[in-house]
N, C-alpha and C. Protein backbone atom coordinates (compact mmCIF):
# COMPACT_ATOMS: atom_id res chain seq x y z
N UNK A 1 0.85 -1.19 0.00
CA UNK A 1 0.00 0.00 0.00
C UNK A 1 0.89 1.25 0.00
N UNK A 2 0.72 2.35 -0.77
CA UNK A 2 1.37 3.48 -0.74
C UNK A 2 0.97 4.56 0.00
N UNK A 3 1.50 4.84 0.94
CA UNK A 3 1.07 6.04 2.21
C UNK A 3 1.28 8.03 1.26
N UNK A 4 -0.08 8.10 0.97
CA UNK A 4 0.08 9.15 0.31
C UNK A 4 -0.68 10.23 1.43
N UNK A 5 -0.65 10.52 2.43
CA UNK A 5 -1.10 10.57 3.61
C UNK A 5 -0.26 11.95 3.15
N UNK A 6 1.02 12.32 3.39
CA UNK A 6 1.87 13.91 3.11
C UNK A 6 1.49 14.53 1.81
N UNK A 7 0.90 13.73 0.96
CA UNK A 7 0.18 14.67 -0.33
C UNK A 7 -1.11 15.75 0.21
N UNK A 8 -1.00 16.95 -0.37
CA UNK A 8 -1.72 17.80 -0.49
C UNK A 8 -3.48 17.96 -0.86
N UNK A 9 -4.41 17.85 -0.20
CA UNK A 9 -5.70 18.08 -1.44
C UNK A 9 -5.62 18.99 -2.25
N UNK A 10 -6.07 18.13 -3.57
CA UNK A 10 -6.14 19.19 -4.66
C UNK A 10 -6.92 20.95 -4.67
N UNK A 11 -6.95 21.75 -4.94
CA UNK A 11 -7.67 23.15 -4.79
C UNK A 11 -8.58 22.78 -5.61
N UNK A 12 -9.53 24.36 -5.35
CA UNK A 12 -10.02 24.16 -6.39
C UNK A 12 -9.55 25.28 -7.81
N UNK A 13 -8.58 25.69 -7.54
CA UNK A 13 -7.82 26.32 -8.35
C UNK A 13 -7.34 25.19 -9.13
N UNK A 14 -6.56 24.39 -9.02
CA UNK A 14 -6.41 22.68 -9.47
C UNK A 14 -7.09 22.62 -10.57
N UNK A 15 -8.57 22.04 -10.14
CA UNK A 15 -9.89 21.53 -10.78
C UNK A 15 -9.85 22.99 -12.04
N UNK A 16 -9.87 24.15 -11.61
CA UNK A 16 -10.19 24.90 -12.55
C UNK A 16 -9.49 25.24 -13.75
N UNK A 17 -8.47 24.26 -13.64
CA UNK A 17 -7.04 24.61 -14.98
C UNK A 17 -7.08 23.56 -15.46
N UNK A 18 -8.11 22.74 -14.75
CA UNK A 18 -7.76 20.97 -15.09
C UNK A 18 -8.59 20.75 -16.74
N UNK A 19 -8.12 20.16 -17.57
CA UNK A 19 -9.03 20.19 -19.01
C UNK A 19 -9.10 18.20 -18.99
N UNK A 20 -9.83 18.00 -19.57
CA UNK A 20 -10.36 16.97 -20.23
C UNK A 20 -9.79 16.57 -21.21
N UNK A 21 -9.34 15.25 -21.22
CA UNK A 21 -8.36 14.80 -22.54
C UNK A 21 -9.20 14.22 -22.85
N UNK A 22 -9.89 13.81 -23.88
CA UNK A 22 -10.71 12.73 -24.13
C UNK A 22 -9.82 11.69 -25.46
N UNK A 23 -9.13 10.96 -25.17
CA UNK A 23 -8.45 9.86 -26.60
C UNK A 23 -8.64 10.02 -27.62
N UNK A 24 -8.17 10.36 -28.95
CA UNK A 24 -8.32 10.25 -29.76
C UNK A 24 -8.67 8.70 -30.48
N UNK A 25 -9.30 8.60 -31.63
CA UNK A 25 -9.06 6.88 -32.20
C UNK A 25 -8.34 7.00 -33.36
N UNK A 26 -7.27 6.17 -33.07
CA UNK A 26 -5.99 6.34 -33.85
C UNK A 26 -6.23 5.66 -34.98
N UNK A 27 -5.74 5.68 -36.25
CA UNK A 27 -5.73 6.34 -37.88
C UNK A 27 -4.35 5.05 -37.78
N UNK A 28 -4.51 4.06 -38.83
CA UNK A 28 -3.50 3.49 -39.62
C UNK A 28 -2.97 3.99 -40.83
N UNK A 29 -1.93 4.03 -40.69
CA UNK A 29 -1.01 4.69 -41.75
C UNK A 29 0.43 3.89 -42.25
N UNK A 30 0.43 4.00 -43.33
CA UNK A 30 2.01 3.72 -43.87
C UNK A 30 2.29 4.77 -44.08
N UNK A 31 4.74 4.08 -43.56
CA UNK A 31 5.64 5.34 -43.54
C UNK A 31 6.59 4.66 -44.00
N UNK A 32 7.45 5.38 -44.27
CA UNK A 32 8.85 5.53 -44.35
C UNK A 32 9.72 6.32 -43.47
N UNK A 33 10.22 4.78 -42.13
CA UNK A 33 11.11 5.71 -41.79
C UNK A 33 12.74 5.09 -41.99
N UNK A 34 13.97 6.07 -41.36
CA UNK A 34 14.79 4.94 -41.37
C UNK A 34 14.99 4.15 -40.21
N UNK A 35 15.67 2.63 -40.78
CA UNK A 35 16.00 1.96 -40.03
C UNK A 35 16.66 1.91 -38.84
N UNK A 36 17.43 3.20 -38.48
CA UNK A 36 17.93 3.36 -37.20
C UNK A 36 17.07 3.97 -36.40
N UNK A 37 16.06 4.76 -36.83
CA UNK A 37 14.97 5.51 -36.02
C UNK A 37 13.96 4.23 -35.51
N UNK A 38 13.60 3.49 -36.70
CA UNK A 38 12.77 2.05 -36.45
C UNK A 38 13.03 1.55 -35.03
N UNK A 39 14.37 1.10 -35.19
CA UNK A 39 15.06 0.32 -34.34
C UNK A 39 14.87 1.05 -32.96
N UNK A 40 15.46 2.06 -32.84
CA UNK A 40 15.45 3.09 -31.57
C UNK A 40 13.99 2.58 -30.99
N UNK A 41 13.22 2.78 -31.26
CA UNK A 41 11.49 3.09 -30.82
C UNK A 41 10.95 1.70 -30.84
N UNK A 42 11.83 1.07 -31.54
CA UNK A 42 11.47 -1.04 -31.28
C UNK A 42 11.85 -1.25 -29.98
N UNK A 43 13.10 -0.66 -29.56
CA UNK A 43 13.86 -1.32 -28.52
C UNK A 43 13.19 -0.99 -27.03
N UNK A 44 11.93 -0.23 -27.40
CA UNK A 44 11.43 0.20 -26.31
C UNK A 44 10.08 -0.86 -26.11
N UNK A 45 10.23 -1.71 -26.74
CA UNK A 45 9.29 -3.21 -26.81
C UNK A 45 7.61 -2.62 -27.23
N UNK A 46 6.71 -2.78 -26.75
CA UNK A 46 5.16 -3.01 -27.33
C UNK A 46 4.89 -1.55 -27.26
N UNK A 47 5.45 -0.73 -27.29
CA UNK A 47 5.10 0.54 -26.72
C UNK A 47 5.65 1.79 -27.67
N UNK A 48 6.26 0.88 -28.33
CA UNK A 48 6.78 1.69 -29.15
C UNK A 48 5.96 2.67 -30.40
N UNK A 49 4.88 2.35 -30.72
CA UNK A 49 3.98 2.77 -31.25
C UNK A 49 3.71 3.75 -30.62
N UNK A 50 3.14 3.79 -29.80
CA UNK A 50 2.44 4.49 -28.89
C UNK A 50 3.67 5.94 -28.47
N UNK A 51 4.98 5.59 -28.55
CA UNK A 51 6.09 6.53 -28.27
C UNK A 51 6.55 7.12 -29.44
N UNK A 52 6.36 6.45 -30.28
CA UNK A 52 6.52 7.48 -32.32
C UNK A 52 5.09 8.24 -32.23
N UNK A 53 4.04 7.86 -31.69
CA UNK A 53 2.92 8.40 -32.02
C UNK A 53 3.00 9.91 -30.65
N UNK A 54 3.47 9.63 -29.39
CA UNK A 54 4.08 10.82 -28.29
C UNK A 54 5.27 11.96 -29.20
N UNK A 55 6.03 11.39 -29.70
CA UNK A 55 7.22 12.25 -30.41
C UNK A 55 6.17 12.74 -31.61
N UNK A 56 5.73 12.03 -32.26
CA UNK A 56 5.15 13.02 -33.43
C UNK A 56 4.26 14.30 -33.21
N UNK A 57 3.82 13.83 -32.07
CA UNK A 57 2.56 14.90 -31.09
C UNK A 57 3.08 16.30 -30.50
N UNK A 58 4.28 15.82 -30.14
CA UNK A 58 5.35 17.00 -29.76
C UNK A 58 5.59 17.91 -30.23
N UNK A 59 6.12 17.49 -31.64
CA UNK A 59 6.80 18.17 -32.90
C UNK A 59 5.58 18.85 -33.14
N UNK A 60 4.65 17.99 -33.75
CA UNK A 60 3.28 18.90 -34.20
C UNK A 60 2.70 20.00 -33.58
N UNK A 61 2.62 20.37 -31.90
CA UNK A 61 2.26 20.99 -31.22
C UNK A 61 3.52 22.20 -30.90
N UNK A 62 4.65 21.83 -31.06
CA UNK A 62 5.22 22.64 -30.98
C UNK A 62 5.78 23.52 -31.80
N UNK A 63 5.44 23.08 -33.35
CA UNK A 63 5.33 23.54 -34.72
C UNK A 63 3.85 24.33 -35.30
N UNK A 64 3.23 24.29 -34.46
CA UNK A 64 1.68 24.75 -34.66
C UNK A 64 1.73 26.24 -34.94
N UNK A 65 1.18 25.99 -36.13
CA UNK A 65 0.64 27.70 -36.98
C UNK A 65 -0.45 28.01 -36.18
């Protein structure tokens, strides 16, 4: 059991900045990438999808017109 007993209650300043993510439903696609990038984001086992799809999200958001 984890004694979270020294954590803080949330405010309601908290709650009021807090937004709603709701999931997107993810889109199959073919790419081309290279093989050393492949590899990199394989080696991170079943998850790796899910971590090209975090890095692409990045870039995009932080490239946003």
């Amino acid at each position: 059991m984890i004694d979270t007993s020294d954590i803080p209650p949330l405010s309601e300043s908290f709650f009021d900045k807090a937004a709603l993510h709701v999931p997107r439903k993810p889109v199959s696609v073919t790419m081309h990438v290279d093989s050393d990038v492949l590899a990199w984001f394989q080696k991170h086992g079943d998850q790796s999808e899910q971590l090209m799809n975090a890095a692409l999200r990045i870039y995009a958001e932080a490239h946003h017109e």
